[in-house]
Every structure is written in C-alpha cells, then in structure tokens.
Protein backbone atom coordinates (compact mmCIF):
# COMPACT_ATOMS: atom_id res chain seq x y z
CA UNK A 1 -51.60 -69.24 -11.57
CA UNK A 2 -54.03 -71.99 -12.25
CA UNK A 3 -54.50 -73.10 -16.27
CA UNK A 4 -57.76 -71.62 -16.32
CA UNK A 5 -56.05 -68.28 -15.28
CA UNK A 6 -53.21 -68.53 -17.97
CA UNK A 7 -55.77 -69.28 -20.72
CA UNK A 8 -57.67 -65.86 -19.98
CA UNK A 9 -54.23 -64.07 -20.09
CA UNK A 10 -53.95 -65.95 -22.98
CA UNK A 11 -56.75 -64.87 -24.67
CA UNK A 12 -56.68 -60.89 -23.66
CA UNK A 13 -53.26 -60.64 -25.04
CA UNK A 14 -54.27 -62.52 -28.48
CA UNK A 15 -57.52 -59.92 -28.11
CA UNK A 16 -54.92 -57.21 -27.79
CA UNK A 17 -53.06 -58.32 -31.16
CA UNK A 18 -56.05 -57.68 -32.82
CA UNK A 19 -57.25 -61.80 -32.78
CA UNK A 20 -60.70 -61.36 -32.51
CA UNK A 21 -61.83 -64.93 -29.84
CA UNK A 22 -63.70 -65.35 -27.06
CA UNK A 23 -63.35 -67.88 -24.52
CA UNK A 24 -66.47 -69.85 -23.25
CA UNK A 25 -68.01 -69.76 -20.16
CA UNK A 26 -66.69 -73.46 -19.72
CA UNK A 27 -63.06 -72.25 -20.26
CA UNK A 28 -62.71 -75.26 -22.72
CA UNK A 29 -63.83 -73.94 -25.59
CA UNK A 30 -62.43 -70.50 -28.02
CA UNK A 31 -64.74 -68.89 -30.20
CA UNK A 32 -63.75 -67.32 -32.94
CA UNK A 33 -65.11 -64.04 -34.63
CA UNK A 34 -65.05 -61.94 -37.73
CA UNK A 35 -65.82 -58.52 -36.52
CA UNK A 36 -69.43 -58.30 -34.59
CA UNK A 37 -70.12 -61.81 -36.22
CA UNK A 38 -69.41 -65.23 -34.83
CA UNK A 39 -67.93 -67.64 -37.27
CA UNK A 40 -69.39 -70.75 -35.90
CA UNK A 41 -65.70 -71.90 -35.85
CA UNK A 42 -65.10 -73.40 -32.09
CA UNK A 43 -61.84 -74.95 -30.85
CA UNK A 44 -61.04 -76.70 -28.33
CA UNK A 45 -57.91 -75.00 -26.17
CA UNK A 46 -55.45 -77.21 -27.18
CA UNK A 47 -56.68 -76.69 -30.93
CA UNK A 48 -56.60 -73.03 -30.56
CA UNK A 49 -53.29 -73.00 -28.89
CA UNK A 50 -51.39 -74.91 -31.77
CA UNK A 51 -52.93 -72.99 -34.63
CA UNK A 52 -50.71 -70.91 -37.07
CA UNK A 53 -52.96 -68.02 -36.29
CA UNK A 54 -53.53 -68.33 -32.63
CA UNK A 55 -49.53 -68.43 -32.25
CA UNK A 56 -48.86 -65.66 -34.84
CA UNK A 57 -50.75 -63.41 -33.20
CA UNK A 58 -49.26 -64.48 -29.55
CA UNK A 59 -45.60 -64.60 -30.21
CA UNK A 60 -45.59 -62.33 -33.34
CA UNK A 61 -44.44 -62.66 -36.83
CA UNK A 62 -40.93 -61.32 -37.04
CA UNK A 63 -37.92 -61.18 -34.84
CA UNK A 64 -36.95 -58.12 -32.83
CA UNK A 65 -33.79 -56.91 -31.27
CA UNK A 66 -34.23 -58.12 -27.45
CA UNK A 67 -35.70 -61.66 -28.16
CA UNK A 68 -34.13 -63.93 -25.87
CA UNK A 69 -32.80 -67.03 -28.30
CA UNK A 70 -28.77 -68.93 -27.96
CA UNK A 71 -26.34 -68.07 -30.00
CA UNK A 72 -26.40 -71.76 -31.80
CA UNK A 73 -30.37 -70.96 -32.12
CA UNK A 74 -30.15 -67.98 -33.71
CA UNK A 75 -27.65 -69.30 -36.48
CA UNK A 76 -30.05 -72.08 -37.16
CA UNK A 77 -33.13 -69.66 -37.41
CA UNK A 78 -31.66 -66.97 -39.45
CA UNK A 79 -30.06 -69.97 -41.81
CA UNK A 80 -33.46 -71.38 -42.22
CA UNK A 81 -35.69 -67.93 -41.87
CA UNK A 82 -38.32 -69.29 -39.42
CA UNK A 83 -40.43 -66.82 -38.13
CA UNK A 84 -40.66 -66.23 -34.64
CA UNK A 85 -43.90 -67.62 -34.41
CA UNK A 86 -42.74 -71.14 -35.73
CA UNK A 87 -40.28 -71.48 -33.61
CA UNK A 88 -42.00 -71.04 -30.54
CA UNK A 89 -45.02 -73.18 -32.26
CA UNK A 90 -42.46 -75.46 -32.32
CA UNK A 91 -41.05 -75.43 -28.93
CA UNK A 92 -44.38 -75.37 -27.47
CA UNK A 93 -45.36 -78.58 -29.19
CA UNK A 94 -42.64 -80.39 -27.57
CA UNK A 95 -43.12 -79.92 -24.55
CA UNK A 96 -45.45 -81.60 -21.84
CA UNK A 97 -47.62 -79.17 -20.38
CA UNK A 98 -47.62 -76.30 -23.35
CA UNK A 99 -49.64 -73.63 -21.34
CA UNK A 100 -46.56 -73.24 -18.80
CA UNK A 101 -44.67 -72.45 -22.03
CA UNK A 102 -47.10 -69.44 -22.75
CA UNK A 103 -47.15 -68.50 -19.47
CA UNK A 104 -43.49 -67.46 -19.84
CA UNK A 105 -44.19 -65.07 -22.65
CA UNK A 106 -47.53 -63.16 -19.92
C-alpha cells in the first residue's frame, strides 16, 4: 500500500468518526470543514496527522476491552489515565515513518 493509499484510508475512517476533512487533489494537503462550510483551515498531512483532533477521532477517546496494550503498559496508562488517543499520539510521534503506524490500526 503506497502512502498516498494509507492517507485516503486514513481520511475515510476519520470521515467515518464523524471528522468532517477532505483531502486535496494533491494528496498533500487536508481540508477541514464545519458542516457544508469550509473553514479555510488547511494542513499539511503531517500537521493533520499529529493533531489532538485528527488522532481522537482515529484511535478514539477511551479504552475498550480488546485493545491490544502489555501488561507493564497498561499499569502505566491506567496509573496516569491517558486516553487512548494520547498514547498512540504518542507512539506515533516516535517513530520514523508515522503513516506505517496508522496503517496498523486500517
């Protein structure tokens, strides 16, 4: 799957969650709506991607039973109550090539 192709994936399942973005005809660029109307707010990918918003509507706010997280990782979370969506914000940010990380969660 090519980065263009997880970035439309990307975007549909953000859509789904009720995000309402478009992606350009570029594929560089995410628009972002409010309803019908455009909010003149562009971002690059890599802006959209790291956004509070962008990953709390991807990876979802709250824990549920059948998330996949270690033992040790799931002490530290519940000790510290991060959301689900920081932690992945999180992950994602450390690692080199971020859009293989969402790819996982297709």
């Amino acid at each position: 799957m090519t980065n263009k192709e997880i970035i439309e994936k990307v975007i549909d399942k953000v859509k789904k969650n009720g995000y309402d973005v478009e992606l350009s005809g570029s594929g560089n660029v995410v628009k972002i709506f409010n309803g019908k109307e455009f909010t003149k707010e562009m971002l690059t990918v890599l802006e959209f991607i790291f956004s509070h918003k962008f990953a709390k509507s991807f990876f979802g706010k709250e824990w549920e039973d059948g998330d996949i997280v270690s033992t040790p990782m799931s002490e530290i979370l519940e000790q510290e109550n991060i959301k689900k969506w920081q932690h992945h914000l999180r992950q994602m940010v450390l690692k080199k090539k971020p859009l293989l990380y969402l790819k996982k969660f297709l």
